[in-house]
C-alpha atoms as a PDB file:
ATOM      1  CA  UNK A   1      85.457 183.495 -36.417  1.00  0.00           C
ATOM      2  CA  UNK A   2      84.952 187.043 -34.785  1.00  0.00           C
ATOM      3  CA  UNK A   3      82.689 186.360 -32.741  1.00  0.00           C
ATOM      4  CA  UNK A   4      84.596 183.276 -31.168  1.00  0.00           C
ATOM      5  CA  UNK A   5      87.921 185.938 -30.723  1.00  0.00           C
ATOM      6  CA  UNK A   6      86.010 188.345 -29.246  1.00  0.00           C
ATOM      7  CA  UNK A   7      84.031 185.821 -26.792  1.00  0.00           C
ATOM      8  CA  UNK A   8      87.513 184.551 -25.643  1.00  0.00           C
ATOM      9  CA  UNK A   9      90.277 187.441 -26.067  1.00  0.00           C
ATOM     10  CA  UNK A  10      87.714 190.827 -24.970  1.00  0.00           C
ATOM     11  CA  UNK A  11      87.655 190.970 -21.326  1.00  0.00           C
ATOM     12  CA  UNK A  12      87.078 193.942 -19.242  1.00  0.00           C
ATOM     13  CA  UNK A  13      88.008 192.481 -16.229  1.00  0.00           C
ATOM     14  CA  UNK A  14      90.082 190.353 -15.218  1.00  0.00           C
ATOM     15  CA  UNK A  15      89.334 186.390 -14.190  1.00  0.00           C
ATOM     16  CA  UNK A  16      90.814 187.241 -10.328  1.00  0.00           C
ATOM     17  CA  UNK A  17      88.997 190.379 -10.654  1.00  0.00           C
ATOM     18  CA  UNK A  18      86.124 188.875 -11.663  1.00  0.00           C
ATOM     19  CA  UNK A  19      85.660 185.508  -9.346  1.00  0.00           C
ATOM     20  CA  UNK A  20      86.535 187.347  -5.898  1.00  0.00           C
ATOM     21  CA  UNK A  21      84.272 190.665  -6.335  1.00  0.00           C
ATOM     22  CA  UNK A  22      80.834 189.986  -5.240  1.00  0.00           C
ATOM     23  CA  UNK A  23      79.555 192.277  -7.457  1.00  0.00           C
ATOM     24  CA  UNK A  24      79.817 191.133 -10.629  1.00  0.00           C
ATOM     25  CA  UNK A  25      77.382 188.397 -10.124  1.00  0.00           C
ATOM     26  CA  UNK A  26      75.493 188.490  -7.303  1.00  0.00           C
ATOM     27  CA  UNK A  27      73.020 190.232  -9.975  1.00  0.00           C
ATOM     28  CA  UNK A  28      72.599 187.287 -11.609  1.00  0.00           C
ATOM     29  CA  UNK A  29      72.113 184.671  -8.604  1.00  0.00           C
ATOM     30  CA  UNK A  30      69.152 187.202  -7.574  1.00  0.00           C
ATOM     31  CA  UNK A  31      67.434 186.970 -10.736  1.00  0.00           C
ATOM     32  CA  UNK A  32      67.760 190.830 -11.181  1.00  0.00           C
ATOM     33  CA  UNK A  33      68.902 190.666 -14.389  1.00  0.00           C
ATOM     34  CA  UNK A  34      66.913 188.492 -16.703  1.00  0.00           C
ATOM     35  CA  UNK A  35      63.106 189.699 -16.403  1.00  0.00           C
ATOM     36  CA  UNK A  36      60.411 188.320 -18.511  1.00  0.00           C
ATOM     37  CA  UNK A  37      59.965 192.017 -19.944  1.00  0.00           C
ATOM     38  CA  UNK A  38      63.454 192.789 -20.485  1.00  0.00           C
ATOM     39  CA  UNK A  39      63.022 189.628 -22.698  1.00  0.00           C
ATOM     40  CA  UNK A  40      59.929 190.765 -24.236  1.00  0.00           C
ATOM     41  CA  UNK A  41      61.583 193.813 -25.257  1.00  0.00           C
ATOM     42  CA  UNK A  42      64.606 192.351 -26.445  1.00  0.00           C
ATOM     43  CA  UNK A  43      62.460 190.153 -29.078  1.00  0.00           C
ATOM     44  CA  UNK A  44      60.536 192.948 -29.856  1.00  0.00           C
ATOM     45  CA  UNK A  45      63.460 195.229 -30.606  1.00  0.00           C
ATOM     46  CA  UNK A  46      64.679 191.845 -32.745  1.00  0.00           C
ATOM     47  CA  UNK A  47      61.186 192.306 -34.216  1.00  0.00           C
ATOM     48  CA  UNK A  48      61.419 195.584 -35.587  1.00  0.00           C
ATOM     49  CA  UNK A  49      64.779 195.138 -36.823  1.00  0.00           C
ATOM     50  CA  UNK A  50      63.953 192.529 -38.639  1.00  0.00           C
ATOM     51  CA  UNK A  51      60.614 194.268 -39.992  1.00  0.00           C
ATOM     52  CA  UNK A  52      63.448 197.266 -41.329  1.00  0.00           C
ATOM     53  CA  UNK A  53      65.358 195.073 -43.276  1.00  0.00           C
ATOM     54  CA  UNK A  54      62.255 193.161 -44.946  1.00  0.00           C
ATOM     55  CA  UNK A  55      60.638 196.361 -45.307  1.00  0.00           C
ATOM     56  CA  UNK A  56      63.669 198.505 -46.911  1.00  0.00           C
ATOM     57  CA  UNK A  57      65.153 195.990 -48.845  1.00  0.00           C
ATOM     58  CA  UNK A  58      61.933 194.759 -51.164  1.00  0.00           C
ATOM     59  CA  UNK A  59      59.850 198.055 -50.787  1.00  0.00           C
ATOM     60  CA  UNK A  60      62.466 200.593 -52.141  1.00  0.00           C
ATOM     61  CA  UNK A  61      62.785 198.433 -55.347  1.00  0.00           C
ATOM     62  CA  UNK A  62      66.343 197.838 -55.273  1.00  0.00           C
ATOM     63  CA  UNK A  63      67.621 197.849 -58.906  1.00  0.00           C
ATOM     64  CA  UNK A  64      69.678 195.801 -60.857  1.00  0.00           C
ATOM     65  CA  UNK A  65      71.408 195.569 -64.331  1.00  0.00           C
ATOM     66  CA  UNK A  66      70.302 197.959 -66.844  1.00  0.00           C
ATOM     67  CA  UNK A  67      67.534 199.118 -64.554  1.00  0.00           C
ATOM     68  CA  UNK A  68      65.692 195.702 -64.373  1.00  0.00           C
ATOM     69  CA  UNK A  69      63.633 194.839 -61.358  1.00  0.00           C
ATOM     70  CA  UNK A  70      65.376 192.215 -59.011  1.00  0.00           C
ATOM     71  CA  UNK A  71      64.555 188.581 -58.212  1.00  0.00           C
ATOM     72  CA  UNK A  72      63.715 187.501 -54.635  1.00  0.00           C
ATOM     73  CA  UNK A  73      67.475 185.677 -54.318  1.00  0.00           C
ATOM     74  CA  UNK A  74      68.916 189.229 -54.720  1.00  0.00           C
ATOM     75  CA  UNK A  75      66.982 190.625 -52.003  1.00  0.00           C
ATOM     76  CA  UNK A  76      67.873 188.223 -49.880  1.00  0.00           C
ATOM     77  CA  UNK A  77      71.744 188.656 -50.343  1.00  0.00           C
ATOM     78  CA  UNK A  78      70.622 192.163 -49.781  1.00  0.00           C
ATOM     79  CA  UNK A  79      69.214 191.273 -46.359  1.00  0.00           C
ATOM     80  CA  UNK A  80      72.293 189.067 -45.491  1.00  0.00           C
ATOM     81  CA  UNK A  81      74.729 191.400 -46.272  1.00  0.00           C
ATOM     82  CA  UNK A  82      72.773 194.060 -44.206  1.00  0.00           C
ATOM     83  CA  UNK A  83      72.672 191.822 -40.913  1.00  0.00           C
ATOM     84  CA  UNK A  84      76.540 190.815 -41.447  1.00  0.00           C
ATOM     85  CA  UNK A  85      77.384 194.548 -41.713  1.00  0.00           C
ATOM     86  CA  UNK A  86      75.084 195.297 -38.726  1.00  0.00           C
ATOM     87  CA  UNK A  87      76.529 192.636 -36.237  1.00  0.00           C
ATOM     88  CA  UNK A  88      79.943 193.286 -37.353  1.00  0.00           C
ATOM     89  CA  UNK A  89      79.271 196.818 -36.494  1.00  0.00           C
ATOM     90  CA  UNK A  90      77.347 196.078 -33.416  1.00  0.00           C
ATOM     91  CA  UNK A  91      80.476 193.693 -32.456  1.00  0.00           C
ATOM     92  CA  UNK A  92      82.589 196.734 -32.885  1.00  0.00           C
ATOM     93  CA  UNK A  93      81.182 198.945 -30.935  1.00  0.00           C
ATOM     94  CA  UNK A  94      80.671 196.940 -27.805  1.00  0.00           C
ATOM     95  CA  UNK A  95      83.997 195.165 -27.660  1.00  0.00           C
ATOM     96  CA  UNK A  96      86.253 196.754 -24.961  1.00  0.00           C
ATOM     97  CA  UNK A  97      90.028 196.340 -26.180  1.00  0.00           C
ATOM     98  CA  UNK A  98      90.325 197.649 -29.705  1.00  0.00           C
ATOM     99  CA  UNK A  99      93.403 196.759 -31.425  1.00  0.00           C
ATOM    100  CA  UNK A 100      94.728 196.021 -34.876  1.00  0.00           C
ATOM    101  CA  UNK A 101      93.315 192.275 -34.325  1.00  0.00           C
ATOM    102  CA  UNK A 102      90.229 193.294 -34.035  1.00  0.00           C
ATOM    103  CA  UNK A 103      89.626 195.852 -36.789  1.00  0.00           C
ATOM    104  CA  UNK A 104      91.174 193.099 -39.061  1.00  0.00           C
ATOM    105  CA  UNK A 105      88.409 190.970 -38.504  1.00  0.00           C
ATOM    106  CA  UNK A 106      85.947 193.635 -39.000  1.00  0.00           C
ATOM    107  CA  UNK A 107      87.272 194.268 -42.287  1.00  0.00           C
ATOM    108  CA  UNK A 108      87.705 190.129 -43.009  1.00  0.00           C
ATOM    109  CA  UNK A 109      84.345 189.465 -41.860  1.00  0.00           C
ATOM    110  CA  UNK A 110      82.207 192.237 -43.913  1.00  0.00           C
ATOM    111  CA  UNK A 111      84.830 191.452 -46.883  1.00  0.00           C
ATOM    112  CA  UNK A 112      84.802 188.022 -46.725  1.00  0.00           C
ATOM    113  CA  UNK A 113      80.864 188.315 -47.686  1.00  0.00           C
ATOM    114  CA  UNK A 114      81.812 190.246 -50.340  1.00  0.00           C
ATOM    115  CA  UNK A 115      84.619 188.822 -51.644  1.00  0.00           C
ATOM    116  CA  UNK A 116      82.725 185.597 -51.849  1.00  0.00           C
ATOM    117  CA  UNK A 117      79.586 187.376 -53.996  1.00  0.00           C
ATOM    118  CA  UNK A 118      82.138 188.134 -56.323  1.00  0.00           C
ATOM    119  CA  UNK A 119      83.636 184.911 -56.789  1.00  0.00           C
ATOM    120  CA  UNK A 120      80.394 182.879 -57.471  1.00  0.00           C
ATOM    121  CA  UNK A 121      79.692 185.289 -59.211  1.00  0.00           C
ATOM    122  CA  UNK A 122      82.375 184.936 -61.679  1.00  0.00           C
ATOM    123  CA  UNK A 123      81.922 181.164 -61.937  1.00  0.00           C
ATOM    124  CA  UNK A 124      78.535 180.262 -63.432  1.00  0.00           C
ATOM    125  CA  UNK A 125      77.982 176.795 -61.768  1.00  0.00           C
ATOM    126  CA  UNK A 126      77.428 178.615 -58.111  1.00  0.00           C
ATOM    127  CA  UNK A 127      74.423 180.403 -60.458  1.00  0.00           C
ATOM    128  CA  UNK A 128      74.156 183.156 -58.321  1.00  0.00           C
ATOM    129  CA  UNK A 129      72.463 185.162 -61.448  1.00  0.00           C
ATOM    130  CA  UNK A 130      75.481 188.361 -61.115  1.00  0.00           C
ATOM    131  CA  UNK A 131      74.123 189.591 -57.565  1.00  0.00           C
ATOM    132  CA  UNK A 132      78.098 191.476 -57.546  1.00  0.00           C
ATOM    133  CA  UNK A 133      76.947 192.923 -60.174  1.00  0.00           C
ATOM    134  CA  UNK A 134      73.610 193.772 -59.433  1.00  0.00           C
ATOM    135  CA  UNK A 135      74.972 195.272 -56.180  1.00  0.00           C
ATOM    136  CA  UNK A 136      77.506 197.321 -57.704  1.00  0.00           C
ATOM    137  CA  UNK A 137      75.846 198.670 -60.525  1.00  0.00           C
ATOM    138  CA  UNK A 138      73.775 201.178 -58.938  1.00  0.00           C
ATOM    139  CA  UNK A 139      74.818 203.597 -55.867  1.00  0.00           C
ATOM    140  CA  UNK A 140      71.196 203.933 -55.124  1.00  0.00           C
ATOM    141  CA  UNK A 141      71.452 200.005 -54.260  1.00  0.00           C
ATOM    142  CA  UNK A 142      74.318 201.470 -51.964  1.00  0.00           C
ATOM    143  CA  UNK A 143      72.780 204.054 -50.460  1.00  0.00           C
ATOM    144  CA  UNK A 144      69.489 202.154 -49.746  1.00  0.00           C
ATOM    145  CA  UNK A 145      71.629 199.329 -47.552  1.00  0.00           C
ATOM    146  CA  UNK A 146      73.650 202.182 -45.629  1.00  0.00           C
ATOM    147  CA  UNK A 147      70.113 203.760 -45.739  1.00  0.00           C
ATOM    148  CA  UNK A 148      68.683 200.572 -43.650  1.00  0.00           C
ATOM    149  CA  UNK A 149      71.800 200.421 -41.246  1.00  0.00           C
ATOM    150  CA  UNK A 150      71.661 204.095 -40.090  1.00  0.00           C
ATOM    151  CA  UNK A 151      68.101 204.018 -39.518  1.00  0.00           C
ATOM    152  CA  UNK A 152      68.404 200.639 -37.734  1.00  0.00           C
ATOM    153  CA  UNK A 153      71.189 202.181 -35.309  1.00  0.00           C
ATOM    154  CA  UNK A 154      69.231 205.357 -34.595  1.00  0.00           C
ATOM    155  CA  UNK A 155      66.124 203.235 -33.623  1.00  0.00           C
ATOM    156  CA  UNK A 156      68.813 201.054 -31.411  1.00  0.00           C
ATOM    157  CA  UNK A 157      69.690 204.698 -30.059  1.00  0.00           C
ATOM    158  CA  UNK A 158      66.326 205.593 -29.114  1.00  0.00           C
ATOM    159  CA  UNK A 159      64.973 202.170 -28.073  1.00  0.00           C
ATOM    160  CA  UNK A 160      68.032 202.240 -25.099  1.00  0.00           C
ATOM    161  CA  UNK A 161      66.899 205.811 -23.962  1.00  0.00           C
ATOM    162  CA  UNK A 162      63.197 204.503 -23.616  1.00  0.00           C
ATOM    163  CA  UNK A 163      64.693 201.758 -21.738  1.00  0.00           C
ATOM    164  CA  UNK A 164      66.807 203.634 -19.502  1.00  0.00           C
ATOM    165  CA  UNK A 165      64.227 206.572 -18.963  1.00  0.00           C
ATOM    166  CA  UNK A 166      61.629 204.209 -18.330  1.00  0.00           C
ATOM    167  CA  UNK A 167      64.326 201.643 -16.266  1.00  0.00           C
ATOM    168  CA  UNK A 168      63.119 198.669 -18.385  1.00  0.00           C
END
């Protein structure tokens, strides 16, 4: 649902604007934009995001109740919960009008995720073997997903300044 409100209601210019200038898309009738390397980069950058989030969330051992190692299903809500903060945050920072609307979302969208965990949680026929819990138990677990989004920004950080220096 964020996504669709921000793909509709964020505009920077406006439609008039937009259709009569010239230069907002003769760019794209050239073919200047999309390159075959800017696209190779892209899906590498996708790569070694995704690489992060495999790598941080089953090789820092992540632990659970009473200090027990985790089960692959709880690494994986790790790694979901990581990419929903991520492109929520992403979303954030790229959207042009921020307003009350759209911080709401934020905060429904990241909570949503986590207001869900807690109710399958609580009701044993979801069986989602207490991954609230297991989440919650520990701020190391905490600190190793806030862990994997900083260093996943400041690689965004320096990826764009390699891109710009090198006018990718």
């Amino acid at each position: 649902f964020p996504i669709i409100w921000f793909g509709i209601y964020d505009v920077e210019k406006s439609e008039d604007e937009l259709v009569n200038d010239v230069r907002y898309y003769k760019q794209g009738i050239i073919n200047k934009l999309f390159r075959s390397n800017r696209f190779l980069i892209h899906n590498g950058y996708a790569f070694i995001e995704a690489f992060i989030i495999y790598f941080i969330s089953y090789n820092f051992q992540i632990i659970g109740v009473n200090g027990k190692d985790d089960d692959i299903w709880y690494n994986g809500t790790i790694m979901f919960f990581i990419i929903i903060f991520i492109v929520n945050l992403r979303m954030f920072k790229y959207i042009n009008s921020i307003n009350i609307i759209s911080i709401i979302l934020f905060i429904f969208s990241v909570g949503s995720f986590i207001v869900t965990l807690y109710a399958t949680d609580k009701y044993p026929s979801f069986k989602t073997f207490n991954h609230y819990t297991q989440l919650t138990s520990s701020y190391r677990n905490l600190l190793i997903i806030f862990f994997c989004v900083f260093s996943i920004i400041v690689i965004e950080y320096g990826i764009k300044k390699i891109m710009v220096k090198y006018n990718f």
